[in-house]
N, C-alpha and C. Protein backbone atom coordinates (compact mmCIF):
# COMPACT_ATOMS: atom_id res chain seq x y z
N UNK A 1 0.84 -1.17 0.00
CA UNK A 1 0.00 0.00 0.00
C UNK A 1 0.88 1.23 0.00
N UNK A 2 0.44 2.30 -0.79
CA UNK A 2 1.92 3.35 -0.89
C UNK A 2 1.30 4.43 0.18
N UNK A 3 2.05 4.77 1.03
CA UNK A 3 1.86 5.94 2.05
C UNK A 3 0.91 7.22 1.35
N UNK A 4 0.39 7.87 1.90
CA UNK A 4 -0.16 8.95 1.69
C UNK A 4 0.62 10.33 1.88
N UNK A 5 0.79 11.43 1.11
CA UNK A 5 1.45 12.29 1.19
C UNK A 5 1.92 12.71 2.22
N UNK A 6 0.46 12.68 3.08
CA UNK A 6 1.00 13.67 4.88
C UNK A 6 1.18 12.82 5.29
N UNK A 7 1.38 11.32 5.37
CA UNK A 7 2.36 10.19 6.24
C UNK A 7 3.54 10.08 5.75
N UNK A 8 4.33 9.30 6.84
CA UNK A 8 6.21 9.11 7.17
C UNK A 8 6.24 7.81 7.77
N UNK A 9 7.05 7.55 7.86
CA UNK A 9 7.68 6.13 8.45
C UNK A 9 7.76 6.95 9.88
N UNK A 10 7.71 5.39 11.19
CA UNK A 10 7.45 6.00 12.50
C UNK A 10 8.60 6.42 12.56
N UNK A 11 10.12 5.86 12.49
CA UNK A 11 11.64 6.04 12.50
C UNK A 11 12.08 7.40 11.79
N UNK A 12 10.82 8.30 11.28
CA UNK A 12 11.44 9.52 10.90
C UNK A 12 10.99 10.60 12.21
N UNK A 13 10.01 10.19 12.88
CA UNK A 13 9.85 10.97 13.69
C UNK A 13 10.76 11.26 14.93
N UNK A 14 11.11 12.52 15.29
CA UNK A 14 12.08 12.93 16.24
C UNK A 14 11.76 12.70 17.57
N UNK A 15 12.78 12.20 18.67
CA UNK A 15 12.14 12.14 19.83
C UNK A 15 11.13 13.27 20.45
N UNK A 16 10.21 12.16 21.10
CA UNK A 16 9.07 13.78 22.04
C UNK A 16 7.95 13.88 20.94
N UNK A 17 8.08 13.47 19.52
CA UNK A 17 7.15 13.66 18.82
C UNK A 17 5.57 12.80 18.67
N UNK A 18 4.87 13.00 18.90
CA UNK A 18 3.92 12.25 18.43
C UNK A 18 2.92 12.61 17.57
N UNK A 19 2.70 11.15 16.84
CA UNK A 19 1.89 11.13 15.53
C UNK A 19 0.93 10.38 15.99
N UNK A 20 -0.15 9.83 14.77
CA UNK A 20 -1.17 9.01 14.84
C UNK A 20 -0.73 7.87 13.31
N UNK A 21 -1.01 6.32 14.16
CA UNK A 21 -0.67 5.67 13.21
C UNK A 21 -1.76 5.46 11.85
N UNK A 22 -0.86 5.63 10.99
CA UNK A 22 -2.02 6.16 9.94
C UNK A 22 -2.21 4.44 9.09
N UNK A 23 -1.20 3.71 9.19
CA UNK A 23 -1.50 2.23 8.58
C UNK A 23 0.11 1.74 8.87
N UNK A 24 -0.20 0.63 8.58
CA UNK A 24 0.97 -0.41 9.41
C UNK A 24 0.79 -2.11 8.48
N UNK A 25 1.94 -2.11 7.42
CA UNK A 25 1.95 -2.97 6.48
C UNK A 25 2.40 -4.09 6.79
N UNK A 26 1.13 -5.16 7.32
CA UNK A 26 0.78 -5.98 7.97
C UNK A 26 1.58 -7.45 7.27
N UNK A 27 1.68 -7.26 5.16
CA UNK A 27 2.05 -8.36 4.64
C UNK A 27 3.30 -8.19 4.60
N UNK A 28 4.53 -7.31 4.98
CA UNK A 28 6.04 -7.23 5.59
C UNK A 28 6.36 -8.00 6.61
N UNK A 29 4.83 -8.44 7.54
CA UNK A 29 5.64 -9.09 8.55
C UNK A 29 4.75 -10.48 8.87
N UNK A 30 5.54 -11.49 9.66
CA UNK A 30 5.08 -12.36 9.99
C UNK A 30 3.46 -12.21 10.65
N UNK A 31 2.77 -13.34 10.59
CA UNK A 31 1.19 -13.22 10.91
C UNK A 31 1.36 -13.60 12.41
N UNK A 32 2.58 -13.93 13.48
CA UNK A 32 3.07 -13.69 14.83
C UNK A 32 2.87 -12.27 15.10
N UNK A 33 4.09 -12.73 14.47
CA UNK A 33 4.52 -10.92 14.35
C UNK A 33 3.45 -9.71 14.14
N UNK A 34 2.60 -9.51 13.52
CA UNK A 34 1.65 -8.38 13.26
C UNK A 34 0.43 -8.64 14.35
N UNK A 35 0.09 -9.71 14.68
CA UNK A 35 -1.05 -10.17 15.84
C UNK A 35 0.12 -9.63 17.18
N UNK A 36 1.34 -9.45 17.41
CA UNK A 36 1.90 -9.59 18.68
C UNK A 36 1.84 -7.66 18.53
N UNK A 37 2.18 -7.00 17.91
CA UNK A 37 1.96 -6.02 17.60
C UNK A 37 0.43 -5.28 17.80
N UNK A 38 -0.48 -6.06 17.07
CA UNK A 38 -2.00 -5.67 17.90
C UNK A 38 -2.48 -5.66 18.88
N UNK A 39 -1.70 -6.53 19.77
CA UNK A 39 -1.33 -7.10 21.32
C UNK A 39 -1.07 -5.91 22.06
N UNK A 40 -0.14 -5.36 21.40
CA UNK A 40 0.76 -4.42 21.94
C UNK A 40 0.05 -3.00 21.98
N UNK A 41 -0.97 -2.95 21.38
CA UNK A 41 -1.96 -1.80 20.63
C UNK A 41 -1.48 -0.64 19.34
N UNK A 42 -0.58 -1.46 18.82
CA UNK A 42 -0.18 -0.75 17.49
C UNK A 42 -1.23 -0.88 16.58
N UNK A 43 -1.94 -0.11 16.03
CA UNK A 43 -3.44 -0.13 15.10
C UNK A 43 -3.58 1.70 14.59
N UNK A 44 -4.15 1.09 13.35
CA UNK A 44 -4.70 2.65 13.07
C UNK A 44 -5.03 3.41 13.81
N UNK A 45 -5.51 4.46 14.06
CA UNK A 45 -5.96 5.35 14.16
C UNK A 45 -5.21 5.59 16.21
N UNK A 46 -4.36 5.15 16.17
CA UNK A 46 -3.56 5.06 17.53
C UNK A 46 -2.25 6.53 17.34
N UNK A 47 -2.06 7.04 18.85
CA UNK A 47 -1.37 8.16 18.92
C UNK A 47 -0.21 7.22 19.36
N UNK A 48 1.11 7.52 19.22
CA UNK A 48 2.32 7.36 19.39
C UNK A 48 3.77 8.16 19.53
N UNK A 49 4.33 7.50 20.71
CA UNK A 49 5.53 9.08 20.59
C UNK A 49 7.01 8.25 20.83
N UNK A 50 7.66 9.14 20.01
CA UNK A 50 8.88 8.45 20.57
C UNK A 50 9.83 8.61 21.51
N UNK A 51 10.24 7.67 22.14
CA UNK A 51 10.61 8.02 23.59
C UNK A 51 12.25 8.27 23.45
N UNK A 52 12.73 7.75 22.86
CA UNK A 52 14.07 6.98 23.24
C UNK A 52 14.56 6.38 21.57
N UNK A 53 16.22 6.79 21.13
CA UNK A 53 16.51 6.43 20.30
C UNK A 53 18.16 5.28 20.86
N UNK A 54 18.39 4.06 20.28
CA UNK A 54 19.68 3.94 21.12
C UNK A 54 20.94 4.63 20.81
N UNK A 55 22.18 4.69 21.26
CA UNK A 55 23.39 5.38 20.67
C UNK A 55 23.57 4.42 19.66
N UNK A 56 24.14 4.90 18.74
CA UNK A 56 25.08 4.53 17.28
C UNK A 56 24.51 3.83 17.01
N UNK A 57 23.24 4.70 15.88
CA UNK A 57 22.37 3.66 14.92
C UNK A 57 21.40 4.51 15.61
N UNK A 58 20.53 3.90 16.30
CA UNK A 58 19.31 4.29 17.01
C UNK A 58 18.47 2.91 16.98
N UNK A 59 18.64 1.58 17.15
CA UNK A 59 18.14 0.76 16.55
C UNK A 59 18.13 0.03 17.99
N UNK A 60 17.45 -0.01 19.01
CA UNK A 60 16.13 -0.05 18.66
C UNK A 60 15.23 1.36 19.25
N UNK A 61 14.16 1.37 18.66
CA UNK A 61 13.67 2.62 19.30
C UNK A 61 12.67 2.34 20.48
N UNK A 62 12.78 3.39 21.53
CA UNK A 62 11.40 2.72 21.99
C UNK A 62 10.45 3.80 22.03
N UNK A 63 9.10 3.49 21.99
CA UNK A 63 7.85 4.23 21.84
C UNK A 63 6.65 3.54 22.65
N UNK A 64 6.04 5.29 22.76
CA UNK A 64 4.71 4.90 23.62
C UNK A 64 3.88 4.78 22.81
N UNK A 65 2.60 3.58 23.07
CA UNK A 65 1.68 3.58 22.47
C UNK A 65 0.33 3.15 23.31
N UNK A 66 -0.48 4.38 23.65
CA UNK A 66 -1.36 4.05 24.82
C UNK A 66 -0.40 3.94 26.05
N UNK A 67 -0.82 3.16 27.15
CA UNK A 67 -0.13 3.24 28.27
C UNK A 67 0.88 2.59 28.66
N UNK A 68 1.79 2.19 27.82
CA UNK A 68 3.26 0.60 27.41
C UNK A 68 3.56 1.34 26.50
N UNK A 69 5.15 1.11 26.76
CA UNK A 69 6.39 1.77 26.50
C UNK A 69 7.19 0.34 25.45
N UNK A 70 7.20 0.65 24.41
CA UNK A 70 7.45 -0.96 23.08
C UNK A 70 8.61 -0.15 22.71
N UNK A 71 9.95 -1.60 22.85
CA UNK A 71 10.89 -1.42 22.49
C UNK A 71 10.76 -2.04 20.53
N UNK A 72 10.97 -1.28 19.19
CA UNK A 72 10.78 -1.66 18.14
C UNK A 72 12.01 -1.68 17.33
N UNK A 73 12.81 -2.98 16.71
CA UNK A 73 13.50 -2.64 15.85
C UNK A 73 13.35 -1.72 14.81
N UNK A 74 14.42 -0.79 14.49
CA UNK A 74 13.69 -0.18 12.70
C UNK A 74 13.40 -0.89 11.91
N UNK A 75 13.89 -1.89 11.83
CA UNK A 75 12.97 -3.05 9.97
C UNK A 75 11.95 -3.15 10.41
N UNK A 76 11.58 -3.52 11.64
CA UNK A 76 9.66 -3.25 11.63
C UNK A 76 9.37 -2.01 12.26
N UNK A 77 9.95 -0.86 12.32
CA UNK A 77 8.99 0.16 12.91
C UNK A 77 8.67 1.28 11.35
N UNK A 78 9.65 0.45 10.27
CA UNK A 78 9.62 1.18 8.71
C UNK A 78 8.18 0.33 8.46
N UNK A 79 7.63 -0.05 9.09
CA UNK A 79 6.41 -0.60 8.26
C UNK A 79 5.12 -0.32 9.24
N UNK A 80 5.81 0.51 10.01
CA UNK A 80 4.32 1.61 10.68
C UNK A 80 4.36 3.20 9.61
N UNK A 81 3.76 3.43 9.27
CA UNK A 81 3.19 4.53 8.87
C UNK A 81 2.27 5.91 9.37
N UNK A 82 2.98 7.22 10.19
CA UNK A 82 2.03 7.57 10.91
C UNK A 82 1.85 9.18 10.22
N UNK A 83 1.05 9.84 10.91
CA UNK A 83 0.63 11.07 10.26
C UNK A 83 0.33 11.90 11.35
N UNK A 84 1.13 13.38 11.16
CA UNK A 84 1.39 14.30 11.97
C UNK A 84 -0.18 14.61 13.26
């Protein structure tokens, strides 16, 4: 599915920032994997911020989503999609 103009990948957003997840490309990742993620409350129309980048790289990031703090590699946090 190709992003929409006013969406970004979550990994572009700067710490402190929060967006709303605008879609999250579910056939990139394992069907574990994307159910453990819904678990987690990663879903459309969800606010998210980023907390925390690591030193050298930034990989992994962690972010709030709702009231849990998710530590996300970047190869799957490039397949959240959110909007300002």
């Amino acid at each position: 599915m190709p992003p929409s103009p006013a969406s970004r990948c979550i990994t572009a957003l700067a710490v402190g920032e929060v967006a709303l997840i605008a879609a999250i490309d579910r056939a990139g990742l394992a069907p574990d994997t994307a159910q453990r993620l819904c678990e987690l409350g990663f879903d459309e129309g969800v606010d998210v911020e980023i907390l925390h980048r690591a030193p050298f790289g930034g990989d992994p990031i962690a972010v709030r989503v709702g009231n849990m703090v998710v530590a996300l590699r970047c190869d799957m946090a490039a397949l959240i999609e959110v909007a300002a």
